[in-house]
Protein backbone atom coordinates (compact mmCIF):
# COMPACT_ATOMS: atom_id res chain seq x y z
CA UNK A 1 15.14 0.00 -12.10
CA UNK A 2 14.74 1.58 -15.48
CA UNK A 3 13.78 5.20 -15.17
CA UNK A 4 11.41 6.65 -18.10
CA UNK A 5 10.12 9.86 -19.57
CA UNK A 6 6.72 11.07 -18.84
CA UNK A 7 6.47 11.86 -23.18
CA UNK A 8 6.88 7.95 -23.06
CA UNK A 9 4.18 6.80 -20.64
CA UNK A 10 1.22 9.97 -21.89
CA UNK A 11 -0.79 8.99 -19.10
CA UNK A 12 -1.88 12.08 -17.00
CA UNK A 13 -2.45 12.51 -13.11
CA UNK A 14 -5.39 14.65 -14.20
CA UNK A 15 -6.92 11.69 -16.15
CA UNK A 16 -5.78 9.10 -14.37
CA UNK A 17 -7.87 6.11 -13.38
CA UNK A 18 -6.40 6.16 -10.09
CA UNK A 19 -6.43 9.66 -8.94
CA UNK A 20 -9.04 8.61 -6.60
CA UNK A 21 -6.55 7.43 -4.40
CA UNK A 22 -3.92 9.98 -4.90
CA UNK A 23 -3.01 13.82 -5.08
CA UNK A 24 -5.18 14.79 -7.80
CA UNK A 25 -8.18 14.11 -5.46
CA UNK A 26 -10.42 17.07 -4.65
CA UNK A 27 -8.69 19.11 -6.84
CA UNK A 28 -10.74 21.79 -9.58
CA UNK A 29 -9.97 20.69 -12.99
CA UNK A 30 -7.47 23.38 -13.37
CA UNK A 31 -5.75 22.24 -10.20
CA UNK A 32 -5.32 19.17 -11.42
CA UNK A 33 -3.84 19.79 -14.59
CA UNK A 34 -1.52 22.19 -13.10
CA UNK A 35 -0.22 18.62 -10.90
CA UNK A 36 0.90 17.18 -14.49
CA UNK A 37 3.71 19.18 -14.36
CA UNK A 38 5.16 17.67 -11.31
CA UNK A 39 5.28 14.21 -13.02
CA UNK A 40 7.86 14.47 -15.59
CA UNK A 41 9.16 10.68 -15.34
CA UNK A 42 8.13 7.41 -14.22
CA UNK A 43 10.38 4.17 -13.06
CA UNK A 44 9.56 0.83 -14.36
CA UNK A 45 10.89 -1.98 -11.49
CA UNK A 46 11.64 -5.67 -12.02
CA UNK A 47 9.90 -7.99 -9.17
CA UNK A 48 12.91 -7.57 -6.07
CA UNK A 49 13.80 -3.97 -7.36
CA UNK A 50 13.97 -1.38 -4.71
CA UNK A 51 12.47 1.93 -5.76
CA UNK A 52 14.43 3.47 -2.58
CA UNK A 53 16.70 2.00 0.26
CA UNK A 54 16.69 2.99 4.00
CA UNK A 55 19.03 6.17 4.92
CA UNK A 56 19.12 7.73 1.34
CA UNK A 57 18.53 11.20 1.10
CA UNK A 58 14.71 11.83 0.08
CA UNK A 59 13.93 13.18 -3.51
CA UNK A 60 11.18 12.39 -4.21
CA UNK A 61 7.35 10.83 -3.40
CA UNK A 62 6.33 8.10 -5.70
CA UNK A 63 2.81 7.26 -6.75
CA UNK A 64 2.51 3.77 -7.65
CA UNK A 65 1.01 3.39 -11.08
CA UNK A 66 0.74 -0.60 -11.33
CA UNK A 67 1.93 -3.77 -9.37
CA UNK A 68 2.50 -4.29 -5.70
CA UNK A 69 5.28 -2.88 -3.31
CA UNK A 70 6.41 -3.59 0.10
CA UNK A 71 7.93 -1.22 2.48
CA UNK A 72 10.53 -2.63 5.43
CA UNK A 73 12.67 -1.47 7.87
CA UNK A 74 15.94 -3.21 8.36
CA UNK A 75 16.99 -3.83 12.20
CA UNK A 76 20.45 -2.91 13.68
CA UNK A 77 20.76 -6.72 13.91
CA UNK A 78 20.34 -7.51 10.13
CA UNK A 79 16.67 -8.39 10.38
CA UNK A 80 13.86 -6.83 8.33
CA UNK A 81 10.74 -5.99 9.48
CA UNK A 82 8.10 -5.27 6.85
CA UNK A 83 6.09 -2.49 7.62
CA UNK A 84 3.51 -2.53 4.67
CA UNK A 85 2.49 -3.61 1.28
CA UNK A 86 1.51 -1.24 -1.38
CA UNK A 87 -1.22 -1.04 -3.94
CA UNK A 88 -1.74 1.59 -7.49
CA UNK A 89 -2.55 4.41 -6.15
CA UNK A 90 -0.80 4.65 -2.95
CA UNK A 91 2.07 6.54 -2.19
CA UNK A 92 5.20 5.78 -1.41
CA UNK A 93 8.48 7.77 0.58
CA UNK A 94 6.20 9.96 2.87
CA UNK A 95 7.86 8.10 5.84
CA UNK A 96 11.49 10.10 4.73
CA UNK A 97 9.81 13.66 5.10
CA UNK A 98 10.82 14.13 8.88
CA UNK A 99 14.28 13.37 8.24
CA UNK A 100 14.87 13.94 4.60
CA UNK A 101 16.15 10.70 4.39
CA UNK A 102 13.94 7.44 3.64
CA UNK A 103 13.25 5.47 7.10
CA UNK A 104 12.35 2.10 5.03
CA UNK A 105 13.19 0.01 1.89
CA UNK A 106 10.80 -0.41 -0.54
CA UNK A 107 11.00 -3.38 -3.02
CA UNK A 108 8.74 -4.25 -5.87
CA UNK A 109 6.69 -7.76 -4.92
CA UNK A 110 5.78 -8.10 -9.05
CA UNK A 111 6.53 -5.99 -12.07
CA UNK A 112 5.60 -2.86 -10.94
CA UNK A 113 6.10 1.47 -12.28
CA UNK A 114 5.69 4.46 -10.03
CA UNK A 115 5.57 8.24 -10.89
CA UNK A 116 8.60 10.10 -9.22
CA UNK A 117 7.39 13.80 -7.66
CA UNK A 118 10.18 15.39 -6.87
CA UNK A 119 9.58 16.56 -3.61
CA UNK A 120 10.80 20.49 -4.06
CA UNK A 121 8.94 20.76 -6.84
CA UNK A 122 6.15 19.24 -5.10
CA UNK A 123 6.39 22.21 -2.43
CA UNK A 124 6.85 24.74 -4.33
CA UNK A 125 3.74 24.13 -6.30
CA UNK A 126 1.66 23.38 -3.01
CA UNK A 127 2.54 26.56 -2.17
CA UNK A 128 0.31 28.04 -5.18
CA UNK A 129 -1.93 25.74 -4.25
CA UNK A 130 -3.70 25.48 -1.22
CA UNK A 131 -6.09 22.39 -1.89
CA UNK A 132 -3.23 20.58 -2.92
CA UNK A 133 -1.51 20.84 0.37
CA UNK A 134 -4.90 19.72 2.35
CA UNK A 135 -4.25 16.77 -0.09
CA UNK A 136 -0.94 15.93 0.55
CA UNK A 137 -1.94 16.54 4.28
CA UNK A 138 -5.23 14.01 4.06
CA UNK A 139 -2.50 11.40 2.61
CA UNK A 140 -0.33 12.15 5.48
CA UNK A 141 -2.89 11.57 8.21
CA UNK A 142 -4.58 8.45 6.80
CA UNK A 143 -0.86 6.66 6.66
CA UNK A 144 -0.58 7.90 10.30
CA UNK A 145 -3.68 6.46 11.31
CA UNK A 146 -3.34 3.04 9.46
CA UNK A 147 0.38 2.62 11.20
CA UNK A 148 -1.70 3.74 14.62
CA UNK A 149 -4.31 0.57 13.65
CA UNK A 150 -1.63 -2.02 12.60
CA UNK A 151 0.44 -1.23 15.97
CA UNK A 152 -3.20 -1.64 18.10
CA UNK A 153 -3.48 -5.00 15.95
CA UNK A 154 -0.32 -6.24 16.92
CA UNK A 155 -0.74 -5.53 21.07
CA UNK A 156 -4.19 -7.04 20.88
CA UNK A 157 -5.48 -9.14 18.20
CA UNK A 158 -4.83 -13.06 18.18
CA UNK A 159 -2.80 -14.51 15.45
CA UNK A 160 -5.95 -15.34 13.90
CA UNK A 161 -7.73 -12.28 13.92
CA UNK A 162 -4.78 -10.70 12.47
CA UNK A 163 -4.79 -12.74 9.35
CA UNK A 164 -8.42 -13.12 9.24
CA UNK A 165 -7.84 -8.71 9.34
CA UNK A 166 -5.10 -8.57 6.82
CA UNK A 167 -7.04 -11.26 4.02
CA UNK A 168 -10.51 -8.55 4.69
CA UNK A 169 -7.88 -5.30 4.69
CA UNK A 170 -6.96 -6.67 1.18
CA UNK A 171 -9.70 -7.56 0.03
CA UNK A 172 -11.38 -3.59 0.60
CA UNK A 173 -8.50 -2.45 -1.12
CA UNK A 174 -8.79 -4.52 -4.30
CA UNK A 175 -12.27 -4.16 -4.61
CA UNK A 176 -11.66 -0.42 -4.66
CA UNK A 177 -9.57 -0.53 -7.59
CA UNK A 178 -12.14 -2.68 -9.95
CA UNK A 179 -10.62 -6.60 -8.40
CA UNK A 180 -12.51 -9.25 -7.53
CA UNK A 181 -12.83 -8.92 -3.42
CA UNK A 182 -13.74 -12.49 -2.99
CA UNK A 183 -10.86 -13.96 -5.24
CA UNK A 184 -6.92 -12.53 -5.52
CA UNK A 185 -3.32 -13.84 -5.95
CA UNK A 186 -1.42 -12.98 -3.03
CA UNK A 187 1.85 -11.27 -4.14
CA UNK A 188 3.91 -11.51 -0.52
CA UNK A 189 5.07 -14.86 0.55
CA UNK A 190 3.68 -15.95 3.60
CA UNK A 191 7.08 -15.19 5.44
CA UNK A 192 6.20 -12.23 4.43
CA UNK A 193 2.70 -11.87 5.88
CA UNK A 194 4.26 -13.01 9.18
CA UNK A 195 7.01 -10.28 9.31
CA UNK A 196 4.02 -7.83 8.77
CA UNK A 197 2.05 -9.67 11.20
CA UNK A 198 4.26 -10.18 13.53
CA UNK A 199 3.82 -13.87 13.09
CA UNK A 200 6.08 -16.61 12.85
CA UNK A 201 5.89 -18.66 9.66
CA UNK A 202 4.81 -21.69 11.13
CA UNK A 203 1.83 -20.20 12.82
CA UNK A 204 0.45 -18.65 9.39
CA UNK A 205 0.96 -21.65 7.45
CA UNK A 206 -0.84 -23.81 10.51
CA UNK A 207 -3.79 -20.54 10.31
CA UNK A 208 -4.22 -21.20 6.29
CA UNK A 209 -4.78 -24.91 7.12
CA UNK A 210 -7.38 -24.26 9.62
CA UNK A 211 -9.28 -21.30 7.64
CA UNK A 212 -9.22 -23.70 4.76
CA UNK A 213 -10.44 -26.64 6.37
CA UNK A 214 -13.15 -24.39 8.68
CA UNK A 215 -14.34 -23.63 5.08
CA UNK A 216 -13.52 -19.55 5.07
CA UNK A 217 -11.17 -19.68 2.83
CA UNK A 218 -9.34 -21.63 -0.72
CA UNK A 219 -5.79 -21.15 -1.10
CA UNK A 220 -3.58 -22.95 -3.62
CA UNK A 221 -0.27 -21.80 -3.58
CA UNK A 222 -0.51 -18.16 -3.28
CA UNK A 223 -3.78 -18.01 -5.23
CA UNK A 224 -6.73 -17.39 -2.51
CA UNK A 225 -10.47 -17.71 -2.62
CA UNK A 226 -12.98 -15.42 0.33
CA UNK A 227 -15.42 -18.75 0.81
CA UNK A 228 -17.32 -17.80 4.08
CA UNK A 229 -16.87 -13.51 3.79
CA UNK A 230 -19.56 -13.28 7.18
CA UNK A 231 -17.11 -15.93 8.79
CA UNK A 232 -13.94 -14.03 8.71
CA UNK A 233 -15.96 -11.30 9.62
CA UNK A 234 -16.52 -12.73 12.89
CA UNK A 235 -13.63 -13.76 13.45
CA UNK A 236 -12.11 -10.38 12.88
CA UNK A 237 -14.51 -9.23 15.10
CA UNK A 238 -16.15 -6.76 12.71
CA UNK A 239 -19.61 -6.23 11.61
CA UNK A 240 -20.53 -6.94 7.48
CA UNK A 241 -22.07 -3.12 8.19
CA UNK A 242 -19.62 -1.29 9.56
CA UNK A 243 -16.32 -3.35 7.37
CA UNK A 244 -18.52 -1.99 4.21
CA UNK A 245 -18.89 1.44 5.22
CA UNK A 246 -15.19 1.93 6.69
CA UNK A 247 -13.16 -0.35 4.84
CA UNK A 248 -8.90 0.36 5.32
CA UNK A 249 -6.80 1.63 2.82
CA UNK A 250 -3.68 0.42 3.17
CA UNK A 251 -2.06 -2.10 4.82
């Protein structure tokens, strides 16, 4: 992990391309310049870099700037359960603010850079500013309610309704950022996907077969094609309407 000035990387949160997604939104103009000062460095992480590990002390929030993330949570037993994967614009280390100590690992999936808020700094100026803690708050409650969906998803959606979920979940989310929605590389291995899924390895390499040869999707290697959109759909059991107007934002 190599850890760089702010003067380095001039890139503002007030200006930034993805402060749709993170603190800076809702904010006056003023606001929002006043949240540059919280970001005085960024860290640039190799692919298999961990930003943070499980049980240290919380410092800081991270916003990730580019690449891909995934957060896990390492068992008593020595197993690791991943509990998300991470897009720009998301935040990362809200799960350690309960505790003060991170509950998870997270590991870069690519090349990937985060900004570091320090989190005292981060309260002290949400303290002058009101909208930004209804911000920080808004952040807080959508991760709540995404970990509230996954955990539904796991108690009562098929195997194949939860990958059929989790290719549509990703697809939202890269479309919000300016990506193609019908066409992506896949950054997690599909051991991966199953830990999030809660599926074994064999069963989502069998469920890539069969969406490939029912026509919904094209994979080659980890490069995937959205054929048949209305299809997985329907076999998500959600309506072209209502996935449009709602669609997830993190998963």
């Amino acid at each position: 992990m190599n850890r760089i000035s702010s003067a380095e990387s001039p890139n503002k949160c007030s200006t930034c391309v993805l402060g749709q997604f993170c603190l800076p939104v809702g904010l006056s103009a003023d606001d929002a310049n006043k949240i540059d000062t919280l970001v005085t460095e960024r860290v640039r992480l190799k692919k298999g870099d961990s930003l943070y590990r499980q049980g240290e002390p919380l410092t800081a929030v991270y916003g990730i700037k580019f690449g891909t993330l995934k957060t896990e949570y390492a068992l008593p037993d020595g197993r690791e359960q991943i509990t998300g994967f991470h897009l720009p614009g998301e935040m990362l280390g809200l799960d350690g603010i309960g505790e003060n100590h991170y509950q998870s690992n997270a590991i870069a999936l690519e090349d990937s850079e985060a900004c570091v808020v320090r989190f005292s700094d981060f309260e002290s100026l949400a303290r002058q500013i009101p909208s930004l803690q209804h911000q920080f708050h808004r952040i807080l409650s959508r991760e709540l309610t995404q970990d509230q969906r996954h955990l539904l998803s796991l108690g009562s959606l098929r195997a194949e309704e939860r990958l059929a979920s989790f290719l549509l979940n990703l697809s939202d989310r890269l479309a919000a950022r300016g990506y193609s929605p019908i066409e992506y590389h896949l950054r997690m291995s599909r051991e991966e996907i199953g830990s999030y899924l809660g599926i074994q390895l064999e069963t989502v390499s069998r469920l890539f077969s069969r969406f490939t040869e029912s026509g919904l999707i094209q994979i080659k290697q980890r490069h995937i094609k959205l054929v048949d959109m209305d299809g997985l759909l329907e076999l998500a059991g959600k309506s072209r309407a209502i996935h449009c107007a709602n669609p997830s934002k993190a998963a």
